[in-house]
N, C-alpha and C. Protein backbone atom coordinates (compact mmCIF):
# COMPACT_ATOMS: atom_id res chain seq x y z
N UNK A 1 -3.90 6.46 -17.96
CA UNK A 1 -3.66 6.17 -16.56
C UNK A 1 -3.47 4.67 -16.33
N UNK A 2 -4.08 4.11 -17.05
CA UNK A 2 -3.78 2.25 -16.83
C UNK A 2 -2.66 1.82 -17.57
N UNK A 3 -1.93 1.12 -17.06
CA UNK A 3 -0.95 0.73 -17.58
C UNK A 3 -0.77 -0.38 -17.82
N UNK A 4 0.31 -1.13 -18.82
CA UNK A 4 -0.01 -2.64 -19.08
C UNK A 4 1.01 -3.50 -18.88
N UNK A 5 2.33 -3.17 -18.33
CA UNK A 5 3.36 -3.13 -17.87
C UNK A 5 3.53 -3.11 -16.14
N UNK A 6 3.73 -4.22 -15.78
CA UNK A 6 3.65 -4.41 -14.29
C UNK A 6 5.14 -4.04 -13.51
N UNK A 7 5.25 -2.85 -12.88
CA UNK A 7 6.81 -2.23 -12.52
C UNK A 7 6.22 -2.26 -11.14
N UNK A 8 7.52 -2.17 -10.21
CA UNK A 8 7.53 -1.88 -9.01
C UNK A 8 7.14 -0.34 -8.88
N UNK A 9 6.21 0.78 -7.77
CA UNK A 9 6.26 1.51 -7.66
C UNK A 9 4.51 1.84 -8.06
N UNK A 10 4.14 1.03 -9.28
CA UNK A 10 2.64 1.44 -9.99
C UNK A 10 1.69 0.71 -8.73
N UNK A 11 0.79 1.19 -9.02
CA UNK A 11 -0.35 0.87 -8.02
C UNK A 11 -1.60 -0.52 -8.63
N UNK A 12 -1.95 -1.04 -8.16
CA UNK A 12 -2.99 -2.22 -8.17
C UNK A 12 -4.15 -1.40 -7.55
N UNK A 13 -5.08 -1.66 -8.28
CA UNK A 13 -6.20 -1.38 -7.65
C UNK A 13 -7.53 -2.32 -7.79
N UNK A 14 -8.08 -2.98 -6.71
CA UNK A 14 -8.72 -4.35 -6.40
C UNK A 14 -9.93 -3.42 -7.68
N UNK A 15 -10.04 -4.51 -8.51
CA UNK A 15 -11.43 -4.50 -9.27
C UNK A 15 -12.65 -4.74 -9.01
N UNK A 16 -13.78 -3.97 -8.51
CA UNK A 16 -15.22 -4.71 -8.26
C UNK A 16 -15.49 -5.67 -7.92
N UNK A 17 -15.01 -6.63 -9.58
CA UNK A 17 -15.41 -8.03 -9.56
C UNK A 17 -14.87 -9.03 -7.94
N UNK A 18 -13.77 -8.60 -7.50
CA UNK A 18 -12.94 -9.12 -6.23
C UNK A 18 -13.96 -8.79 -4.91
N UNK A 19 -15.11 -8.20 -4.45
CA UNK A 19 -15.49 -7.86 -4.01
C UNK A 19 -15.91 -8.45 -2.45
N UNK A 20 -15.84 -9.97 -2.54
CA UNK A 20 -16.17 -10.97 -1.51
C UNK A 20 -14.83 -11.60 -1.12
N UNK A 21 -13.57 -10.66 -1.43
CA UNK A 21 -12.19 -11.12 -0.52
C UNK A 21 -12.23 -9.77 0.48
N UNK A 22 -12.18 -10.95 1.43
CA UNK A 22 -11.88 -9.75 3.13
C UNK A 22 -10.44 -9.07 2.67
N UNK A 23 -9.55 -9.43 2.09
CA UNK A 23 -7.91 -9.29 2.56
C UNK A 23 -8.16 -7.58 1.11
N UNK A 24 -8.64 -8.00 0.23
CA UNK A 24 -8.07 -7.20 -0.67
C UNK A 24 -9.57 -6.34 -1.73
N UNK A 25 -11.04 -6.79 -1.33
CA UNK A 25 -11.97 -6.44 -1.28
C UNK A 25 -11.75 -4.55 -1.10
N UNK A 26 -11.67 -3.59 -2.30
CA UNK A 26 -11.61 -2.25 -2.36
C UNK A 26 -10.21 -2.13 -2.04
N UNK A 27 -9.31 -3.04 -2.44
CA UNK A 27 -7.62 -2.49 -1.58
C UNK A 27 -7.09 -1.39 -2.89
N UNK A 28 -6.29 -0.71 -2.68
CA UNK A 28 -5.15 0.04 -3.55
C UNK A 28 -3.73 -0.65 -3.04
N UNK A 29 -3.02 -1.49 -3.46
CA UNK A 29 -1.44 -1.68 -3.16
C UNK A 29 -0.43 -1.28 -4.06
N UNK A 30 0.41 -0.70 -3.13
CA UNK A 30 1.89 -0.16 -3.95
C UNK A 30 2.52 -1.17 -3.92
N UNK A 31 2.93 -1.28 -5.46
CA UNK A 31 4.16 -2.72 -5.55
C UNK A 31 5.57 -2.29 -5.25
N UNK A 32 6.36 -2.85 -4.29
CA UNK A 32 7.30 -2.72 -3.93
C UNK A 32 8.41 -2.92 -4.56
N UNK A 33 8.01 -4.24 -5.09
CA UNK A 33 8.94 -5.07 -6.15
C UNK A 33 8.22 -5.47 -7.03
N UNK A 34 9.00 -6.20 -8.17
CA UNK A 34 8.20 -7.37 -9.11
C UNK A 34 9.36 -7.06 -10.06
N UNK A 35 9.91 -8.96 -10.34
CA UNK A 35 10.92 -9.07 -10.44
C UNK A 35 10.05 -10.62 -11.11
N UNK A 36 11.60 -11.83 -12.11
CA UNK A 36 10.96 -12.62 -12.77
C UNK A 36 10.43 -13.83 -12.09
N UNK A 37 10.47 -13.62 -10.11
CA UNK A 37 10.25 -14.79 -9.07
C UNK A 37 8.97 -14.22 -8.58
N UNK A 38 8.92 -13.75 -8.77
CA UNK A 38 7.49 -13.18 -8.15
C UNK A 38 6.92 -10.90 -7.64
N UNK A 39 6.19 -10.94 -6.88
CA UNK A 39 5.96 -9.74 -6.74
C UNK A 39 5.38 -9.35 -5.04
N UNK A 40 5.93 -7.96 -4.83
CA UNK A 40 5.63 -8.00 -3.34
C UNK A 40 5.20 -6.44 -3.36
N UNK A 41 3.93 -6.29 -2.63
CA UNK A 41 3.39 -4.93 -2.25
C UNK A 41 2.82 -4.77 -0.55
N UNK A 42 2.17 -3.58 -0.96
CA UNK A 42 1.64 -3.26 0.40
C UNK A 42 0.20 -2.65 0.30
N UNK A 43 -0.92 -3.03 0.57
CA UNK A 43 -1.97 -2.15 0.92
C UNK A 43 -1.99 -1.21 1.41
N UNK A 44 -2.04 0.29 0.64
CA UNK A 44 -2.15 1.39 1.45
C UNK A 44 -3.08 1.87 1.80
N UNK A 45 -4.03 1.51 1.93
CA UNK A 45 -5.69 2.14 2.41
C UNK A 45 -6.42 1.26 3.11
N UNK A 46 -5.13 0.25 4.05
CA UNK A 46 -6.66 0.06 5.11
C UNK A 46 -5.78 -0.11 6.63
N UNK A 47 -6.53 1.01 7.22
CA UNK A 47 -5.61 1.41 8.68
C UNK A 47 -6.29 0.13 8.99
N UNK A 48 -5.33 0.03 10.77
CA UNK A 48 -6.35 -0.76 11.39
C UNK A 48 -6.19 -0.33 13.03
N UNK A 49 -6.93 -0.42 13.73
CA UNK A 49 -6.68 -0.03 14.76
C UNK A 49 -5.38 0.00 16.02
N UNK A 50 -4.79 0.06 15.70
CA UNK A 50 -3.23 -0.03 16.04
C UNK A 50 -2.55 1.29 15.91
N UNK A 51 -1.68 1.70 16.95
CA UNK A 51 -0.76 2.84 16.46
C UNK A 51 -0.04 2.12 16.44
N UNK A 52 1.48 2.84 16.19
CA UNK A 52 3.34 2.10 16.14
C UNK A 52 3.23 2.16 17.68
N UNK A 53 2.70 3.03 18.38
CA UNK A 53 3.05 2.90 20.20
C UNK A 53 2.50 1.74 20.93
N UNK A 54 1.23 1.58 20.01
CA UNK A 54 0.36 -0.02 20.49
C UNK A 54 1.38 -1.21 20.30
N UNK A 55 2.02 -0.93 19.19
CA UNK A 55 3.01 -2.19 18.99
C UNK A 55 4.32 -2.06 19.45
N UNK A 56 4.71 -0.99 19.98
CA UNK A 56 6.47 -0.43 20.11
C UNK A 56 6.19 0.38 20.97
N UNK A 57 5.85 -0.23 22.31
CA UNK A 57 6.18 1.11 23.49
C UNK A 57 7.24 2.19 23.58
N UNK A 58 7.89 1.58 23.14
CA UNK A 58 9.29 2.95 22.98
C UNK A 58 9.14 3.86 22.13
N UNK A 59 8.76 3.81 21.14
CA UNK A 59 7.97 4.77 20.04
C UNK A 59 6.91 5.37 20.48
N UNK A 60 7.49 7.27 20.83
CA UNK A 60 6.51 8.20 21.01
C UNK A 60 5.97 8.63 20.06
N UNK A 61 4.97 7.77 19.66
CA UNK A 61 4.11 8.51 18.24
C UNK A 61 3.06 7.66 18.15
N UNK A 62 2.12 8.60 17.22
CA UNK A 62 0.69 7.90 17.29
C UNK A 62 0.04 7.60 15.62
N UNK A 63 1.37 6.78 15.04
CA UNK A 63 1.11 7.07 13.85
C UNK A 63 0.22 5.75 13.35
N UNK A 64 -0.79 5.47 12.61
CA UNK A 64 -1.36 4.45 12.22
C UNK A 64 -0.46 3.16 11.52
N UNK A 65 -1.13 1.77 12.21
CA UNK A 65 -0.31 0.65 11.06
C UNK A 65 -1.75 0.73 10.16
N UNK A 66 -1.14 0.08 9.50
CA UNK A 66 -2.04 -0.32 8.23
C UNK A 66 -1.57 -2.35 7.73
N UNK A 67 -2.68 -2.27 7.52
CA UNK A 67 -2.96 -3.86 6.96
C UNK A 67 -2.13 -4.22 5.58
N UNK A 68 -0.96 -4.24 5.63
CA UNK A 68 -0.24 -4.51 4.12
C UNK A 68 -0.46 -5.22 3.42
N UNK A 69 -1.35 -6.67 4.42
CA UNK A 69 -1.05 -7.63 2.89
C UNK A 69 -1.80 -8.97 4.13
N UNK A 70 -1.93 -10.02 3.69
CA UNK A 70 -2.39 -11.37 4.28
C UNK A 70 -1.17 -12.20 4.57
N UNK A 71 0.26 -12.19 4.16
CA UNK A 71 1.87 -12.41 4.17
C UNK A 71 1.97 -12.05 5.62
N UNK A 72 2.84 -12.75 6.36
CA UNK A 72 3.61 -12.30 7.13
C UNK A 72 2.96 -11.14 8.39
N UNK A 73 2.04 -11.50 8.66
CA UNK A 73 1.12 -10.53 9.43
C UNK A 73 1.43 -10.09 11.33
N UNK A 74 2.84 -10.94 11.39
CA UNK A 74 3.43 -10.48 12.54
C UNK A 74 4.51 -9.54 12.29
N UNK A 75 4.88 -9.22 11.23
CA UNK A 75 5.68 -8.69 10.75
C UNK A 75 5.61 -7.17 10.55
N UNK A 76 6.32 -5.96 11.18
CA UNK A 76 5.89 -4.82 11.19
C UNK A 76 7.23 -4.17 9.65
N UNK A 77 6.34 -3.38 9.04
CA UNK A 77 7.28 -3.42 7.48
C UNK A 77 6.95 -1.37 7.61
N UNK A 78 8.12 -0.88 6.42
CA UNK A 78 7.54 0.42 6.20
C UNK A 78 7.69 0.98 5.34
N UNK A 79 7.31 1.93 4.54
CA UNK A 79 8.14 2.93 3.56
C UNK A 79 7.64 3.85 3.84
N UNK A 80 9.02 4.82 3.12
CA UNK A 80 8.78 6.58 3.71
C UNK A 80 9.48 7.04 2.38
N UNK A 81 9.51 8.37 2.49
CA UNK A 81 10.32 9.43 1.56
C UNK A 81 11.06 10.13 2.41
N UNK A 82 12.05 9.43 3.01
CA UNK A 82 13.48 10.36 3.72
C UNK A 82 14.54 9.52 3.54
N UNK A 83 14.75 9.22 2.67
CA UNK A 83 16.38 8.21 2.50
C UNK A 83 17.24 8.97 2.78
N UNK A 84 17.62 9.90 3.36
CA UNK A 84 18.85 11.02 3.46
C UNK A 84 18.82 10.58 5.28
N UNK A 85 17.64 10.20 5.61
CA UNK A 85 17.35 10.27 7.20
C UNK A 85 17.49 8.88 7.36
N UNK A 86 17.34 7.81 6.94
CA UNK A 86 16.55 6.33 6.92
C UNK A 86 18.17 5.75 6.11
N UNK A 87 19.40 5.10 6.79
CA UNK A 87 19.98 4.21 6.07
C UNK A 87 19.88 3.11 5.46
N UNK A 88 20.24 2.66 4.60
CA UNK A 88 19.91 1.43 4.25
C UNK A 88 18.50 1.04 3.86
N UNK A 89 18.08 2.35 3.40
CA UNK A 89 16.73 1.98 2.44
C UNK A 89 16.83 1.40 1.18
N UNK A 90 15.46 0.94 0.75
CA UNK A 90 15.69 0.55 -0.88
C UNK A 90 14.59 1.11 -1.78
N UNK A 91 15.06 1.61 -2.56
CA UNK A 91 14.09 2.60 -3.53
C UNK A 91 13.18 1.86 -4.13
N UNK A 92 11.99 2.09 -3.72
CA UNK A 92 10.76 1.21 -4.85
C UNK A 92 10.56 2.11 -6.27
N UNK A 93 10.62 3.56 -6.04
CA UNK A 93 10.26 4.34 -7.62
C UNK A 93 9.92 5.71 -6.86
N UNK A 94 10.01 6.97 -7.62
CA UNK A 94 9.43 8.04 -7.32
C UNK A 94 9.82 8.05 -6.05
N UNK A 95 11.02 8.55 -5.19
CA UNK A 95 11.06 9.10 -4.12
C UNK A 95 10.06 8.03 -3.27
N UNK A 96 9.83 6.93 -3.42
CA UNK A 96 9.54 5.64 -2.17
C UNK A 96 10.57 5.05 -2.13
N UNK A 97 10.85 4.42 -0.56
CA UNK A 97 11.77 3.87 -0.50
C UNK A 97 11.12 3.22 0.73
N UNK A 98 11.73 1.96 1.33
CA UNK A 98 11.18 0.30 1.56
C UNK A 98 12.09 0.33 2.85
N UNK A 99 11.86 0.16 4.20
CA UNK A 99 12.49 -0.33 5.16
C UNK A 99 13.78 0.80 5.61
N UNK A 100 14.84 0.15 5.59
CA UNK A 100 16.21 0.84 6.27
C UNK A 100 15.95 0.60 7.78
N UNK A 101 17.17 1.48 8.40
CA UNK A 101 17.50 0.82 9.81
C UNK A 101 16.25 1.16 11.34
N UNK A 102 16.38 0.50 11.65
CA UNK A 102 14.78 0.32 12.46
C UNK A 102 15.54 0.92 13.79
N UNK A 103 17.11 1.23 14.20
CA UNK A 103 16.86 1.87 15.34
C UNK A 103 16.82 3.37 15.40
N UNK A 104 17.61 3.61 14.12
CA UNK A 104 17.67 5.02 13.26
C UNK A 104 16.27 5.55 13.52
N UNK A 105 15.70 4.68 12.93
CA UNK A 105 13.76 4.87 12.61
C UNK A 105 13.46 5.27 13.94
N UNK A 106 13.25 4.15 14.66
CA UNK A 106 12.36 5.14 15.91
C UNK A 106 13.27 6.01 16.38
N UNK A 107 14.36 6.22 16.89
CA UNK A 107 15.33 7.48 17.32
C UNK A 107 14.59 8.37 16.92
N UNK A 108 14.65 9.06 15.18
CA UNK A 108 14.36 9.88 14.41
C UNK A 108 12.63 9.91 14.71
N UNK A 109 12.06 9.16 14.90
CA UNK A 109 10.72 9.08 15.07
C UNK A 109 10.42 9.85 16.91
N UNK A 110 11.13 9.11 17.74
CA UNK A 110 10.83 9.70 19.09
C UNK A 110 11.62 11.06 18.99
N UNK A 111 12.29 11.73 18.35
CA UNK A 111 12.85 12.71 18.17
C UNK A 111 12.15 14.22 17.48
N UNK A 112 10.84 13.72 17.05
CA UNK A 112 10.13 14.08 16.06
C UNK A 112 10.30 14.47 14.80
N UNK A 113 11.66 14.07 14.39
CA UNK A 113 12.25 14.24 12.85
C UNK A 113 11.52 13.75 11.74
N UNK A 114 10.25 13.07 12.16
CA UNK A 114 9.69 11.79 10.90
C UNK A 114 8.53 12.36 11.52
N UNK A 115 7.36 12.27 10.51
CA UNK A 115 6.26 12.53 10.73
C UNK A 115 5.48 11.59 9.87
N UNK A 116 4.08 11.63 10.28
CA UNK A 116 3.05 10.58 9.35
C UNK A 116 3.29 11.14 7.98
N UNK A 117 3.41 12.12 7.42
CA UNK A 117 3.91 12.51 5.81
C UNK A 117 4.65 11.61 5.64
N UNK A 118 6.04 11.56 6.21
CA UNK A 118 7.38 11.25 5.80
C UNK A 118 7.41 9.68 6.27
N UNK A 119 6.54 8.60 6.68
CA UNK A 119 6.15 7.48 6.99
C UNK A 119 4.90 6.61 7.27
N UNK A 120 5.00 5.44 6.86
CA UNK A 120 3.65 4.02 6.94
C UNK A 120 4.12 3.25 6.96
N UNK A 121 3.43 2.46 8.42
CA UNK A 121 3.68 1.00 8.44
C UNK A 121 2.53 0.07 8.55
N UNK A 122 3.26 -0.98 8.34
CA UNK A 122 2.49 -1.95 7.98
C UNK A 122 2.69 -3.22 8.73
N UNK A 123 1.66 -4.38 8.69
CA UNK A 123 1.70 -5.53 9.39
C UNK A 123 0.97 -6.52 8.47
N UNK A 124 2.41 -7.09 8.01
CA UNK A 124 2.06 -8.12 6.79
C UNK A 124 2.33 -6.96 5.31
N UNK A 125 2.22 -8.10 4.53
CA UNK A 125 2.77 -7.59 3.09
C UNK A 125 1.57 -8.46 1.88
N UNK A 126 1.54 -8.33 1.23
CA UNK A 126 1.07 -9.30 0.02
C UNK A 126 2.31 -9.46 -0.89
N UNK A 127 1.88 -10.90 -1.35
CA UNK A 127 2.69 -11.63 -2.23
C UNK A 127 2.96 -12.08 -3.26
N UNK A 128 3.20 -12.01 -4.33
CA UNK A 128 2.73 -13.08 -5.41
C UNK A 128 3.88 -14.29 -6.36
N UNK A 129 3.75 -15.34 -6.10
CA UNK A 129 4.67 -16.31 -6.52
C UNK A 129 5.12 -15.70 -8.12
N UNK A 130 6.40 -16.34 -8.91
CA UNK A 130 6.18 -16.18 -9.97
C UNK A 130 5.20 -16.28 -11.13
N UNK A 131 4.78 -15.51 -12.04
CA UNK A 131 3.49 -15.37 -12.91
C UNK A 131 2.01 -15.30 -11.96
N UNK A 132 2.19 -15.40 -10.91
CA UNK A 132 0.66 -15.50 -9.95
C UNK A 132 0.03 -14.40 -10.57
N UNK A 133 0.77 -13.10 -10.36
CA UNK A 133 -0.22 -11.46 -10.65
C UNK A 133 -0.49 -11.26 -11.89
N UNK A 134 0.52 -11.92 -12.90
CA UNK A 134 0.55 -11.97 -14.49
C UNK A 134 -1.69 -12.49 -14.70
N UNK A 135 -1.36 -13.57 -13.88
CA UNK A 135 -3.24 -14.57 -14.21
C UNK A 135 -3.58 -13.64 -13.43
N UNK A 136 -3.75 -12.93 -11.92
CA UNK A 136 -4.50 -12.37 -11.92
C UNK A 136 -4.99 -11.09 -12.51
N UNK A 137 -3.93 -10.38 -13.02
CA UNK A 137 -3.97 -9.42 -14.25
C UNK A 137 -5.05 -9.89 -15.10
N UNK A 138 -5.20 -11.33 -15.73
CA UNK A 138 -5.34 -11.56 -17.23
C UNK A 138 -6.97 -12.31 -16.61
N UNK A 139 -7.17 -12.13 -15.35
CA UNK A 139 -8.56 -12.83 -14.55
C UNK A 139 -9.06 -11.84 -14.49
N UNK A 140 -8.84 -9.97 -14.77
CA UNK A 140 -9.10 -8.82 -14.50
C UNK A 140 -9.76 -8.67 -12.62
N UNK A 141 -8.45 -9.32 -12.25
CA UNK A 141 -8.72 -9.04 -10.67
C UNK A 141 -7.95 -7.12 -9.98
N UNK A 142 -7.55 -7.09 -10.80
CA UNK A 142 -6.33 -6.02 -10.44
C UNK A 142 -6.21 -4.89 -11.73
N UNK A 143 -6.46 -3.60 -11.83
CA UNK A 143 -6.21 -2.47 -12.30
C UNK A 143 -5.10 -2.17 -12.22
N UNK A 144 -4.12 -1.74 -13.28
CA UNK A 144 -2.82 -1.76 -12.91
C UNK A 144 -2.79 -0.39 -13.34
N UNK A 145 -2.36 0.89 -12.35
CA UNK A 145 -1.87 1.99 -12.91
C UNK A 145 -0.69 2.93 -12.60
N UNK A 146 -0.17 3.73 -12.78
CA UNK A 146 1.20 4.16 -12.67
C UNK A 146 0.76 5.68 -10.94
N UNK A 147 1.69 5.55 -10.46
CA UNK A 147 1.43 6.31 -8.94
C UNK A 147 1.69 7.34 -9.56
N UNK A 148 0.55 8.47 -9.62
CA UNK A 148 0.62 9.74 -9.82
C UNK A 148 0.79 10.59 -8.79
N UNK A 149 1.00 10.22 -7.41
CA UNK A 149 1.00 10.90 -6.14
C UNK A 149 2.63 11.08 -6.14
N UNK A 150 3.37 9.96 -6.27
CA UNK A 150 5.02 9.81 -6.24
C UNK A 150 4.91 9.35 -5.03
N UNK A 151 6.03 10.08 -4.05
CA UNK A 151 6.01 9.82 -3.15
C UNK A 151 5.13 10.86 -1.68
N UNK A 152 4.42 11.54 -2.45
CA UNK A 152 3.59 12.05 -1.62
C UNK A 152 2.27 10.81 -1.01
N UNK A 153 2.36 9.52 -1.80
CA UNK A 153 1.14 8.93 -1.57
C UNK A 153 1.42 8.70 0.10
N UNK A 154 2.49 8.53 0.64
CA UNK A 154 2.61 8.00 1.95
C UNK A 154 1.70 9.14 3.17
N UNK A 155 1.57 9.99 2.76
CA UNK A 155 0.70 11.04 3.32
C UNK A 155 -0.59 11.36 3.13
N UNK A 156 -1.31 10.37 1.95
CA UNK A 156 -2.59 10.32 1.52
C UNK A 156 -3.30 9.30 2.59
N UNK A 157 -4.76 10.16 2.79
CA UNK A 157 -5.85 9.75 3.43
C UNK A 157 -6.25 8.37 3.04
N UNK A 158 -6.22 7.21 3.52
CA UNK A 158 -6.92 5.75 3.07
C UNK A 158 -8.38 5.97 3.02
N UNK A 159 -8.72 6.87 3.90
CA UNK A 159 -10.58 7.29 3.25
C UNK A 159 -10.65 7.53 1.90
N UNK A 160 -11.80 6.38 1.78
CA UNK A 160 -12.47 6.86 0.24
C UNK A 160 -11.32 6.57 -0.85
N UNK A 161 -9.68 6.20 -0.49
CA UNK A 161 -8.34 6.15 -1.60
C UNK A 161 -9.15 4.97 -3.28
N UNK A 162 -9.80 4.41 -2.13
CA UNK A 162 -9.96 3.13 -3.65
C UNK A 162 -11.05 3.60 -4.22
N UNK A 163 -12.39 4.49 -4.15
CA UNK A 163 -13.11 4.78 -4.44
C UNK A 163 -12.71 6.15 -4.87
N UNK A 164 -11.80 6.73 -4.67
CA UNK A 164 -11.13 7.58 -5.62
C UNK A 164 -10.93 7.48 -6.86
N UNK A 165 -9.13 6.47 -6.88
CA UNK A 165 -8.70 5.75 -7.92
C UNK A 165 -10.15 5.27 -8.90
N UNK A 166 -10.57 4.64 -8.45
CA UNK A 166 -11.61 4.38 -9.40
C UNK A 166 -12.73 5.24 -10.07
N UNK A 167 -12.75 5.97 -9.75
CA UNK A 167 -13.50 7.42 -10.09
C UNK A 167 -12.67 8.08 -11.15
N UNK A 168 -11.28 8.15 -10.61
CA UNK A 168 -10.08 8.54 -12.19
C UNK A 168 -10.27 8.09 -13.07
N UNK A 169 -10.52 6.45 -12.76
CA UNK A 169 -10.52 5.85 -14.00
C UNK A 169 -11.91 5.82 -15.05
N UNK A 170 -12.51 6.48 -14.64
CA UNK A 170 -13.70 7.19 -15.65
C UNK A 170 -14.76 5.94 -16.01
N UNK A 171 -15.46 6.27 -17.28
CA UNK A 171 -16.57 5.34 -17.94
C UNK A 171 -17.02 4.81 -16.89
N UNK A 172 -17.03 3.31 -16.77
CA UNK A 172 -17.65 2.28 -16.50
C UNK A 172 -17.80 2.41 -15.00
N UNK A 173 -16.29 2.27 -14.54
CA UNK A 173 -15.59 2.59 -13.93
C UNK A 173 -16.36 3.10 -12.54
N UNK A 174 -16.71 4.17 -12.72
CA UNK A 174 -17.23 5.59 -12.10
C UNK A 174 -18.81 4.68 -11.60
N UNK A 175 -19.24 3.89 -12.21
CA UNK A 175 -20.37 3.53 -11.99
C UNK A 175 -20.77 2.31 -10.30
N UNK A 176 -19.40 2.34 -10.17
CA UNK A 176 -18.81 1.26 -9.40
C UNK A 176 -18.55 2.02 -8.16
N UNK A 177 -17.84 3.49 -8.20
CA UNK A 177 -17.59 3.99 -7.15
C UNK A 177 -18.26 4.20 -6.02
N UNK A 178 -19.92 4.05 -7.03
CA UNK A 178 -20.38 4.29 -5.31
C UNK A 178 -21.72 3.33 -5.11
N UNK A 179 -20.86 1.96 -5.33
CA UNK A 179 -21.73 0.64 -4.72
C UNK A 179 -21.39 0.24 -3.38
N UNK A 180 -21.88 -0.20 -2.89
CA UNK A 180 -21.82 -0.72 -1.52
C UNK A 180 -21.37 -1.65 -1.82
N UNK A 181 -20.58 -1.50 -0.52
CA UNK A 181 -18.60 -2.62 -0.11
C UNK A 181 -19.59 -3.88 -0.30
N UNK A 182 -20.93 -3.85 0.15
CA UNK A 182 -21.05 -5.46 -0.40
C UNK A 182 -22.40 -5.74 -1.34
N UNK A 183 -22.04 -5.46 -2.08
CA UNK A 183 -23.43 -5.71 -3.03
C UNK A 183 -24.50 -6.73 -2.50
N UNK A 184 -24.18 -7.27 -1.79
CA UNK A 184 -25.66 -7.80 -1.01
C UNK A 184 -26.61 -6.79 -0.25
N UNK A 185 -26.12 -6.19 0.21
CA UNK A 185 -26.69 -4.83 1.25
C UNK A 185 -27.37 -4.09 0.05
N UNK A 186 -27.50 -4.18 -1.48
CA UNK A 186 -28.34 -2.93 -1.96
C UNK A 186 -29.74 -3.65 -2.31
């Protein structure tokens, strides 16, 4: 399940040791990209109190944003699994695909053609300059493993997602799953 090979599409999963960063403290992010300038994902497991209607009155829907990243945090971003519906998307891996046309989007969204399955957004992104994720890889800040969900992850529960993942990952691992978010509190 861990992989050692950093591709767009595989999942990061914040290591223990990271435990006293607010931004990424228990995160899971899907890498979007990663390319030889750098690397760009999204946190998928931490809603935040916001729907798309809180931010986009015109958008009849009550679908959750989620916290993507510490990047660009005015910035509303998305991926879904409907590129047949969504023009001008860009494929991250496995039936994900990254953005496309935003009036298409809500149309299809106030239309009820798109559902929370078939979409997540986000506010802000994470980043990483060239070689940045390479050191934090090699700082063992980040679990690197391949998305076994595909593109069903866009429909997975952010409850409990990182304390999941880490439970897959067995041994040691497992011993971790169920410490408190702040090891000061035990």
């Amino acid at each position: 399940m861990i992989s050692d090979k950093i591709e767009k599409g595989h999942l990061l999963i914040a290591e223990p040791s990271i435990s006293g960063d607010l931004s990424f403290n228990r995160s899971v992010i899907l890498l979007a990209d990663h390319n030889k300038n750098g690397s760009v994902g999204f946190i998928i497991n931490k809603p935040l109190k916001y729907t798309i209607q809180d931010l986009i009155p015109d958008i009849k829907a009550t679908f959750k944003i989620y916290n993507g990243g510490p990047v660009e945090q005015d910035n509303l971003y998305f991926i879904h699994n409907i590129p047949d519906l969504i023009p001008n998307s860009i494929e991250i891996s496995n039936g994900i695909y990254w953005g496309g046309e935003y009036e298409t989007t809500k149309e299809l969204i106030n239309k009820g053609k798109i559902n929370k399955n078939n979409i997540r957004f986000f506010l802000g992104y994470t980043g990483w300059e060239e070689d940045q994720l390479e050191t934090e890889m090699e700082e063992c800040s980040w679990i690197l493993t391949k998305n076994n969900y595909r593109n069903k992850i866009i429909g997975k529960s952010a409850s409990h997602f990182w304390k999941k993942q880490i439970m897959e990952l067995g041994g040691t691992y497992q011993i971790w799953s169920n410490s408190p978010e702040n090891p000061g509190f035990n």
